[in-house]
Structures are given as structure tokens and as C-alpha cells.
C-alpha atoms as a PDB file:
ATOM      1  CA  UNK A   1     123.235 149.046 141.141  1.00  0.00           C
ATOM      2  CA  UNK A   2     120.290 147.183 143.173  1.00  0.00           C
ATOM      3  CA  UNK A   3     119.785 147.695 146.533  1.00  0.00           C
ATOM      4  CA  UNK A   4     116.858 146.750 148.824  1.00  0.00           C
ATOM      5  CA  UNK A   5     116.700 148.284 152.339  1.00  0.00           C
ATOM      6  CA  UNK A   6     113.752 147.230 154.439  1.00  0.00           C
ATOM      7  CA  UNK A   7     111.294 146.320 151.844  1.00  0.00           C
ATOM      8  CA  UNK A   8     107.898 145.111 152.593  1.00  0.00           C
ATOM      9  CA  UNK A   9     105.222 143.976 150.065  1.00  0.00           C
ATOM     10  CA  UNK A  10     101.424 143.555 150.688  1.00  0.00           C
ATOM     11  CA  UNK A  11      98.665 143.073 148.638  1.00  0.00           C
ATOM     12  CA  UNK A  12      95.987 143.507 151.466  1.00  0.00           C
ATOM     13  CA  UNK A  13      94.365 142.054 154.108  1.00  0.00           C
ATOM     14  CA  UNK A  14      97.869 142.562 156.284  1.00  0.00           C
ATOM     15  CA  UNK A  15      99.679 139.433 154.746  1.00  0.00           C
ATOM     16  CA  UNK A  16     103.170 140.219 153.109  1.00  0.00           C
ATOM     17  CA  UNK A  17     104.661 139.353 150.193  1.00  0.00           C
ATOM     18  CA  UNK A  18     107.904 140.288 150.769  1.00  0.00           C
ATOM     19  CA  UNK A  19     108.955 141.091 154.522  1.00  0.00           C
ATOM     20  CA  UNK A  20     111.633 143.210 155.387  1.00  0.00           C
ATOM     21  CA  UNK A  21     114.029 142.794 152.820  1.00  0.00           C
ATOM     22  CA  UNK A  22     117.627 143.661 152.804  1.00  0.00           C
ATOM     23  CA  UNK A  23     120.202 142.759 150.319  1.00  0.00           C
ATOM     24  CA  UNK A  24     122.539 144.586 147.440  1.00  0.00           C
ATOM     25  CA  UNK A  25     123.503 143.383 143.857  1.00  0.00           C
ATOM     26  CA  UNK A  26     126.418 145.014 142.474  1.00  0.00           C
ATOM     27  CA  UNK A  27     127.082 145.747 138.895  1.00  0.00           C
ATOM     28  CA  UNK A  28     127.873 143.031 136.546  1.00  0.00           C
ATOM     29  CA  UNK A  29     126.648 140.410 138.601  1.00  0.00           C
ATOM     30  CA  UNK A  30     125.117 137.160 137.529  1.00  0.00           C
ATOM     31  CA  UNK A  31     122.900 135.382 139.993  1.00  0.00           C
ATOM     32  CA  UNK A  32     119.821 133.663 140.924  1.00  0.00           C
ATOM     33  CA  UNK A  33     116.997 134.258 143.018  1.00  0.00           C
ATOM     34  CA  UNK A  34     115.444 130.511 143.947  1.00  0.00           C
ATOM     35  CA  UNK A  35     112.472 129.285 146.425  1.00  0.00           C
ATOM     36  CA  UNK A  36     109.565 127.310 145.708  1.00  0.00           C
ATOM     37  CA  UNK A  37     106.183 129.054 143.530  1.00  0.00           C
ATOM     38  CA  UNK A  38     104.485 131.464 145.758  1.00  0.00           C
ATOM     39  CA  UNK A  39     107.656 132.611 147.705  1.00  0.00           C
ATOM     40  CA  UNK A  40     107.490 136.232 146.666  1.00  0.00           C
ATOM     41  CA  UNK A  41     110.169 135.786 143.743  1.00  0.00           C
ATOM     42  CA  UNK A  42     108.000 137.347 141.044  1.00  0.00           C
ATOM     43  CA  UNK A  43     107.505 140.165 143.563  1.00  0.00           C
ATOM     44  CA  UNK A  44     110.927 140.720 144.038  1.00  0.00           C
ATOM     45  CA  UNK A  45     111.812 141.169 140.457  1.00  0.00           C
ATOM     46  CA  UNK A  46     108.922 143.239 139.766  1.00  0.00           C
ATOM     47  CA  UNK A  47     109.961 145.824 142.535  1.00  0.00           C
ATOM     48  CA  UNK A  48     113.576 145.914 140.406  1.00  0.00           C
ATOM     49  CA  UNK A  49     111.874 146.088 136.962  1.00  0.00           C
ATOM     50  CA  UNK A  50     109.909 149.156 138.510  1.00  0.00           C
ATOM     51  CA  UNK A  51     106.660 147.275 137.634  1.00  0.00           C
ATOM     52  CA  UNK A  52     105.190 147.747 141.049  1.00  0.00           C
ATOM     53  CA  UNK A  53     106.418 149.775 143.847  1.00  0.00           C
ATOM     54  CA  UNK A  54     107.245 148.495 147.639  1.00  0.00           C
ATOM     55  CA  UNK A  55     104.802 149.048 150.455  1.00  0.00           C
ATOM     56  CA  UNK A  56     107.835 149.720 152.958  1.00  0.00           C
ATOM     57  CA  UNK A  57     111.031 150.411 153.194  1.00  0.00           C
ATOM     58  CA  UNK A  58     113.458 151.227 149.856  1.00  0.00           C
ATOM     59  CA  UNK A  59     114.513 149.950 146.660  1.00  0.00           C
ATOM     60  CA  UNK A  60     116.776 151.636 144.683  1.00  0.00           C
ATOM     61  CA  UNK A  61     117.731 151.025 141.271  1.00  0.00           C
ATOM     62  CA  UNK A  62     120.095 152.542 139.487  1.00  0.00           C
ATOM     63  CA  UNK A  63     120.742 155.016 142.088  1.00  0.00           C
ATOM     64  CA  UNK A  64     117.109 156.063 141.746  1.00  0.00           C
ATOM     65  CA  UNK A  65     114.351 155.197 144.429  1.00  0.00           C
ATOM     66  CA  UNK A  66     111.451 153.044 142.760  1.00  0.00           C
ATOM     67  CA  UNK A  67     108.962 153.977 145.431  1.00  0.00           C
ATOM     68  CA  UNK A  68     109.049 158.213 144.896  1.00  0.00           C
ATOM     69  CA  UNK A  69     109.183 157.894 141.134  1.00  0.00           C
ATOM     70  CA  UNK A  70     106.450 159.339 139.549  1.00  0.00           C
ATOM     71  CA  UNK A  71     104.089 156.792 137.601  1.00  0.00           C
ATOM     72  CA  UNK A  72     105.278 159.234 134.001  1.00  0.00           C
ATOM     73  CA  UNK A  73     109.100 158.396 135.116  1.00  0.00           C
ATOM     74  CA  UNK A  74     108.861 154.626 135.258  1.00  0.00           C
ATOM     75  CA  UNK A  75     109.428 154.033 131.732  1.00  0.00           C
ATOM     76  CA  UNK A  76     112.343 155.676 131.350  1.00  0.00           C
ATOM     77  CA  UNK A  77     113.742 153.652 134.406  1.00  0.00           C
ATOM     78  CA  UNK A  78     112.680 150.624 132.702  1.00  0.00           C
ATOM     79  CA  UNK A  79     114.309 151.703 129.266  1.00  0.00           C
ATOM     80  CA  UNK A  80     117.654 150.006 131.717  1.00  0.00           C
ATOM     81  CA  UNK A  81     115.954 146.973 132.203  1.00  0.00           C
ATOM     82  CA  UNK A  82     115.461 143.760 130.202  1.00  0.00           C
ATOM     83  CA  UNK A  83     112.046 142.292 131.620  1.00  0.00           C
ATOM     84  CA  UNK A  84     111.358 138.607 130.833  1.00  0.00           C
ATOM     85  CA  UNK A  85     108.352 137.635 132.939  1.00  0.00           C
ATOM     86  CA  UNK A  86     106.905 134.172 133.037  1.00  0.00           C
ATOM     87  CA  UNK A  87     104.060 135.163 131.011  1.00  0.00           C
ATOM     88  CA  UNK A  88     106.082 136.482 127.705  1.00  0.00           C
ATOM     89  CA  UNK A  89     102.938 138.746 126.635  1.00  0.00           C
ATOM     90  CA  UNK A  90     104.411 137.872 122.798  1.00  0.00           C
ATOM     91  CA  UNK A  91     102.288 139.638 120.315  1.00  0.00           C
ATOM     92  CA  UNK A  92     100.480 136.439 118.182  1.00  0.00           C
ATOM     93  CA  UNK A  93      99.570 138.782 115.104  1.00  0.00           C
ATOM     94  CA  UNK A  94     103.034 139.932 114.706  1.00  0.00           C
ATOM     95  CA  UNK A  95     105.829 138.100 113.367  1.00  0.00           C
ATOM     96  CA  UNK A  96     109.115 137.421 115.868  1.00  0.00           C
ATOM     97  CA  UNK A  97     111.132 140.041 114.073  1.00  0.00           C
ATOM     98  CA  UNK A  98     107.879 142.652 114.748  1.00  0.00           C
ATOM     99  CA  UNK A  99     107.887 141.565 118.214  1.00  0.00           C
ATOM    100  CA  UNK A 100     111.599 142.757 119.102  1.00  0.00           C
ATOM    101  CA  UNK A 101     111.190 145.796 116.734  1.00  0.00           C
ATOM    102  CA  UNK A 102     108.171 147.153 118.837  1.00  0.00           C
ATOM    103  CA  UNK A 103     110.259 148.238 122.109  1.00  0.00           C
ATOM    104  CA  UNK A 104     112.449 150.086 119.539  1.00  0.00           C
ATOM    105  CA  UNK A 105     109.658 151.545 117.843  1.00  0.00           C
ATOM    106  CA  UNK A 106     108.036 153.369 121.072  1.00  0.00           C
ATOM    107  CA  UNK A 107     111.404 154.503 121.708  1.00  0.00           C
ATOM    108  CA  UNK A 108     111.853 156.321 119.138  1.00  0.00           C
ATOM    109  CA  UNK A 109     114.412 154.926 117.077  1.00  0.00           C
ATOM    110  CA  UNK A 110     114.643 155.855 113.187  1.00  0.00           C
ATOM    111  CA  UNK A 111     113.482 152.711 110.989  1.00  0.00           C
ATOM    112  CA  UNK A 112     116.713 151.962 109.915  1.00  0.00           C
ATOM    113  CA  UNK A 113     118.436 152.094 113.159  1.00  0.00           C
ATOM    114  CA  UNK A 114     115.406 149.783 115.032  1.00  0.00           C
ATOM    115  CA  UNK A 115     115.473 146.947 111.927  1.00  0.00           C
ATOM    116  CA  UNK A 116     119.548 146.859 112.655  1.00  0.00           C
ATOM    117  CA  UNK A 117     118.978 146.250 116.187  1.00  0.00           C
ATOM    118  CA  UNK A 118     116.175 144.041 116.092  1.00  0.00           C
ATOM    119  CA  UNK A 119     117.809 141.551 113.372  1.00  0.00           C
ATOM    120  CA  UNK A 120     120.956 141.857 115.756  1.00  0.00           C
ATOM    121  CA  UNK A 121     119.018 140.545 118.612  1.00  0.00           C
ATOM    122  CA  UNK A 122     117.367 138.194 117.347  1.00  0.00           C
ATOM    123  CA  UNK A 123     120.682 136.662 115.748  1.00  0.00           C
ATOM    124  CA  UNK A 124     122.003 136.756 119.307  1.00  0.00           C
ATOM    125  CA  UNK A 125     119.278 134.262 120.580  1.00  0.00           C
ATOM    126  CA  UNK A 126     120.035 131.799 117.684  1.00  0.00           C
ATOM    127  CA  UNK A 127     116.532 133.169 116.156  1.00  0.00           C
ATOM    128  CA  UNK A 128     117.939 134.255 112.553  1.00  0.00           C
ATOM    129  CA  UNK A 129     115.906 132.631 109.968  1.00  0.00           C
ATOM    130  CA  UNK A 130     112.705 132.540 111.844  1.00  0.00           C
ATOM    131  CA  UNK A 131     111.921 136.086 112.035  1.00  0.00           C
ATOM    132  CA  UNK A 132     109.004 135.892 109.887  1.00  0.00           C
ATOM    133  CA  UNK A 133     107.522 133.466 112.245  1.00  0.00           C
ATOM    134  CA  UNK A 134     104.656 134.296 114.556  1.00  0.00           C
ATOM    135  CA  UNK A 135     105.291 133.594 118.520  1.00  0.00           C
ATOM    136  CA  UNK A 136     102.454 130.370 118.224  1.00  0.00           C
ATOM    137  CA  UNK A 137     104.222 128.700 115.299  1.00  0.00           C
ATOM    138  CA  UNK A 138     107.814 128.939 117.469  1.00  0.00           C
ATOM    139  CA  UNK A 139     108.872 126.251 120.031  1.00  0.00           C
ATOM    140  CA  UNK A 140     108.703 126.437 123.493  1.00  0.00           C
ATOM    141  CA  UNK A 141     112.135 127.445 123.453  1.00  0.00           C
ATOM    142  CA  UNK A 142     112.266 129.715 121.021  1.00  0.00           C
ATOM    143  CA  UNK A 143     109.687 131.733 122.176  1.00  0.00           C
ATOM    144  CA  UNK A 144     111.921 132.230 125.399  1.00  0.00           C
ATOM    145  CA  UNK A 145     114.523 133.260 123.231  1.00  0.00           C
ATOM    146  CA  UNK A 146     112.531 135.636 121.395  1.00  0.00           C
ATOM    147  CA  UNK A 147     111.218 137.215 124.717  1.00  0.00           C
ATOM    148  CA  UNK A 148     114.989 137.633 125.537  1.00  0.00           C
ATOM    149  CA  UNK A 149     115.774 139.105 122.183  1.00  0.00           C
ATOM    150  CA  UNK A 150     112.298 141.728 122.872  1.00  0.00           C
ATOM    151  CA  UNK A 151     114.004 142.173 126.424  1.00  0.00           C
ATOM    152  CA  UNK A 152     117.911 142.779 125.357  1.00  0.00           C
ATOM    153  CA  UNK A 153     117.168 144.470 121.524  1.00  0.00           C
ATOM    154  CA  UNK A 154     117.543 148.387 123.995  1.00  0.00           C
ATOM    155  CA  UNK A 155     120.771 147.118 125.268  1.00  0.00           C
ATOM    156  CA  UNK A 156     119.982 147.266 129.350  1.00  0.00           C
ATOM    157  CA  UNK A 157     122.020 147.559 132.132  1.00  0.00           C
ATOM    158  CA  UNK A 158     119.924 145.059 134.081  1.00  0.00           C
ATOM    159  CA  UNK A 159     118.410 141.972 132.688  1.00  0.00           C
ATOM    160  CA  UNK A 160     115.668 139.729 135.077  1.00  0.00           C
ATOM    161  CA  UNK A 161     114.166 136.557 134.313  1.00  0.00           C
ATOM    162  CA  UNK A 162     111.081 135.026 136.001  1.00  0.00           C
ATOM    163  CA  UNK A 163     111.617 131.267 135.442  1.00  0.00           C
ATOM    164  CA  UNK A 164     112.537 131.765 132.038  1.00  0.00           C
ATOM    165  CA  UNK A 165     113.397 128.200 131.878  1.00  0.00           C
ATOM    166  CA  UNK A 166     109.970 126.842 133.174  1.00  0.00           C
ATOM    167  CA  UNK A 167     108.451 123.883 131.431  1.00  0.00           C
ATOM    168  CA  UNK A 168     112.110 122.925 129.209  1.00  0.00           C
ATOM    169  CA  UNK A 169     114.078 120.114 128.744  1.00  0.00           C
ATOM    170  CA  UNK A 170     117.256 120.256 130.406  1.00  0.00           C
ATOM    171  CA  UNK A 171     119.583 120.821 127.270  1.00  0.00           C
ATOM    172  CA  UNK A 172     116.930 123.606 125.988  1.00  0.00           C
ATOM    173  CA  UNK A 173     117.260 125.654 129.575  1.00  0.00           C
ATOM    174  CA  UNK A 174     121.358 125.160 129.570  1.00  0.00           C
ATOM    175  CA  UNK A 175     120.839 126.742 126.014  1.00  0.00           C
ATOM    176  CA  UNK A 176     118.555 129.617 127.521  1.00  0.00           C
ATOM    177  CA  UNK A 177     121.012 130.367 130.712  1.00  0.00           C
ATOM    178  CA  UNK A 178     123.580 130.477 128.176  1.00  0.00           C
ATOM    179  CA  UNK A 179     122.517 133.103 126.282  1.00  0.00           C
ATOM    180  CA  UNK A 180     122.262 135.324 129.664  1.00  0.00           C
ATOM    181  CA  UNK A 181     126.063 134.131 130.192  1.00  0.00           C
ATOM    182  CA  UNK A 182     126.647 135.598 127.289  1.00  0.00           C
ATOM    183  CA  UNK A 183     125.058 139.564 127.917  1.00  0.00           C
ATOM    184  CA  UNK A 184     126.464 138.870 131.734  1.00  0.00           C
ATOM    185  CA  UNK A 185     129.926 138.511 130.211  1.00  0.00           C
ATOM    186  CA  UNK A 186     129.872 141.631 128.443  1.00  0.00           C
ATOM    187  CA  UNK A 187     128.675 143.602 131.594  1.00  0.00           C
ATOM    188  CA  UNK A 188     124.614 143.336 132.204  1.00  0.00           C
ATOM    189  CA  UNK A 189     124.017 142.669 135.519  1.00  0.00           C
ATOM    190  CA  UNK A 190     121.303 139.541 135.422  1.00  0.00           C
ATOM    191  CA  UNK A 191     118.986 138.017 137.981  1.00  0.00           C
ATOM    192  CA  UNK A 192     117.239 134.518 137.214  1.00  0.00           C
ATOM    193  CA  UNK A 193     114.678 133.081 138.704  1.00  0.00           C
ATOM    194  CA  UNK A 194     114.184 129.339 138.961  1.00  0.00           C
ATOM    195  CA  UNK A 195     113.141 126.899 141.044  1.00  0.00           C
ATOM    196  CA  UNK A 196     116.074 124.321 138.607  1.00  0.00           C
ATOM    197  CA  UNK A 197     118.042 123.202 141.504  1.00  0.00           C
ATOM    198  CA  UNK A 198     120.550 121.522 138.598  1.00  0.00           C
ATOM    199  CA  UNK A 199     120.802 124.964 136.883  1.00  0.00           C
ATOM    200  CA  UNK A 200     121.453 126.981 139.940  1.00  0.00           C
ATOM    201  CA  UNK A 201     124.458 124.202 141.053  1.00  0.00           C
ATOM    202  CA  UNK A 202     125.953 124.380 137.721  1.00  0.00           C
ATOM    203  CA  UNK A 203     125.801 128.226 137.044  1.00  0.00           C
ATOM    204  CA  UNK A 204     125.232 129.972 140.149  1.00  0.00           C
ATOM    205  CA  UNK A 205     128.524 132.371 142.026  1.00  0.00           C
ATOM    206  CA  UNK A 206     125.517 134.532 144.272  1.00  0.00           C
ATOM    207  CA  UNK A 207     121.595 132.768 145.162  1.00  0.00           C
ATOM    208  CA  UNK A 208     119.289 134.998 147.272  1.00  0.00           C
ATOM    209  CA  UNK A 209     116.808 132.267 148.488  1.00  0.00           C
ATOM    210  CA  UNK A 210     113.190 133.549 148.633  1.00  0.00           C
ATOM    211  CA  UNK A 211     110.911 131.611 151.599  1.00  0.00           C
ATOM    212  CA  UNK A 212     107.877 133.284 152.769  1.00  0.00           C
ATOM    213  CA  UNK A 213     108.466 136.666 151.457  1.00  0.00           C
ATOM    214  CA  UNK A 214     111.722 136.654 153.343  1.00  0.00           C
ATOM    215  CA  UNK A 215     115.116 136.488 151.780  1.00  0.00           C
ATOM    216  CA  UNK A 216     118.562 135.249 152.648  1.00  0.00           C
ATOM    217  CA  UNK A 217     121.739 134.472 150.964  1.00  0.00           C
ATOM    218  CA  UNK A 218     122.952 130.898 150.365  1.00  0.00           C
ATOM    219  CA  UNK A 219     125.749 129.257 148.909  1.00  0.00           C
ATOM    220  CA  UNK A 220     124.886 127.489 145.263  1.00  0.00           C
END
């Protein structure tokens, strides 16, 4: 499903984001990728959601190789993945229920079949009743909910989360991790990102532990 084999990020001047990488997720897994702001966590999810490519070395998603896809074949890898970065982009002049119907929309679903989805998503995240809401009038929480919904409403094999539960009460991120229990049970293979030691003890089967732009495995 994932597989990283001798990755190596830079953004210039010689100093690494990510350094030699090595590690495989299988399908169907749930776990998290931890280590403190900075790391090279948000790098490593990027290179899986195809939204940059590695400097070195291989990542392969989907039995396809990020790096030697062509910029016009991106898309269509990231049709299979559900994106939630920690920056939501939510779209302030659109309601919630416009927000999850957009992804739909440029995919070229037929009216009828996008507005099924989208109200099907957003009942999933526990949205239903606030879908004429814009993002700004909706809680903290429930604007993480609607980026899942956004993220999930194309029904991907892979869903990642950049500290999706950043800046929430304990009970609201249990509620949030929840919800990706719930799409992990059914078969999407998820990676979370967090920094919620708590979270990561009570949920976590697999961690990959990000520390200077290296990675190793560790025991939750």
C-alpha cells in the first residue's frame, strides 16, 4: 500500500527534511506518526498524499512511484487519498454542505449522485443539521469534522491527518479519532499525526516516531 525506500527530503541549502527513510504500511492499517513540531511529519504525509515529491530515494503509493509521476497524473493518485492538513483550506463563502460537494463536483459526478454523497458524509461526521453553516460560524471541532467529511465524501483508500486534533479538548479529539476508527474499521488504511501522547497510548497498534527528519518504529 505505502512504502518508503530511502527517502530524502530537502528544501535547500543541503539541510534535510526527511533523511533516509525506510518503512512500509500495509493495507487497512491504523496508525500514528508522532514527534515534536518541526520533525518532518507534515513532510512525510505530504510525500504519501502526492503533494510534493521526494528528493531521494522512493515512495510508492498504491503500487505507483510518487517521484516519476507526471505533475497531470497526481490528481488522479490523490482521487485515493483523504487529505486533512493542519490548515483545513475550508472555503468561508460556501456553506459546509458546499464545501464537501466541491471535491465531487471537479470529479465529475452527476448532481444527484454528488448531493447523495456529500449529505452522506457529512452525516458520518455527526455534521447533519449544520450543512447550511459556513466553516467560520462552526466550532473548532466541527470544522475538523467537516474537513474529514471534504476528505472521505470520494471514498479513499488512504486517509492522513496532520494533527487533526490540534488545539481540542480531550473529549472533542477522542470524538475526532473516533470517527477515523470508524472508516479504519471498514478498510481505509489511516495515518494520524499528533504530537497527543494520551491519544497515541489509548488508540495506537503501529507509531512511526519522526525526530530530525529520521524515522523509527516504536511501541505505543
Amino acid at each position: 500500500m505505502i512504502e518508503f525506500q530511502h527517502v530524502f527530503k530537502s528544501y535547500g541549502r543541503g539541510v534535510n527534511a526527511l533523511t533516509d527513510v525506510n518503512f512500509r504500511v500495509a493495507a487497512g492499517e491504523f496508525l500514528f506518526v508522532s514527534g515534536a513540531s518541526g520533525a518532518g511529519k507534515s513532510t512525510l504525509l505530504k510525500l504519501i498524499g502526492g503533494l510534493d515529491t521526494p528528493s531521494r530515494g522512493v515512495v510508492q503509493v498504491n503500487g505507483q512511484d510518487v517521484g516519476k509521476l507526471p505533475p497531470r497524473a497526481r490528481p488522479y493518485l490523490r482521487r485515493a487519498i483523504g487529505v486533512i492538513l493542519q490548515d483545513a483550506h475550508l472555503l468561508n463563502d460556501r456553506s459546509a454542505f458546499e464545501n464537501v460537494l466541491l471535491p465531487l463536483i471537479v470529479t465529475g459526478h452527476s448532481p444527484a449522485q454528488a448531493s447523495s454523497r456529500a449529505r452522506a458524509a457529512i452525516d458520518k461526521v455527526g455534521l447533519s443539521g449544520k450543512e447550511s453553516l459556513r466553516p467560520i460560524a462552526l466550532s473548532g471541532g466541527d470544522q475538523q469534522r467537516l474537513a474529514i467529511a471534504r476528505a472521505i465524501v470520494n471514498r479513499p483508500a488512504i486517509l492522513i491527518a496532520d494533527e487533526p486534533t490540534a488545539n481540542l479538548d480531550h473529549d472533542s479529539a477522542v470524538r475526532i479519532v473516533e470517527v477515523f476508527r470508524d472508516f479504519n474499521r471498514v478498510g481505509v488504511t489511516t495515518l494520524i499525526a499528533t504530537h497527543d501522547q494520551a491519544l497515541i497510548a489509548a488508540y495506537a497498534n503501529r507509531v512511526l516516531h519522526v525526530a530530525a527528519g529520521q524515522v523509527t518504529e516504536r511501541k505505543p
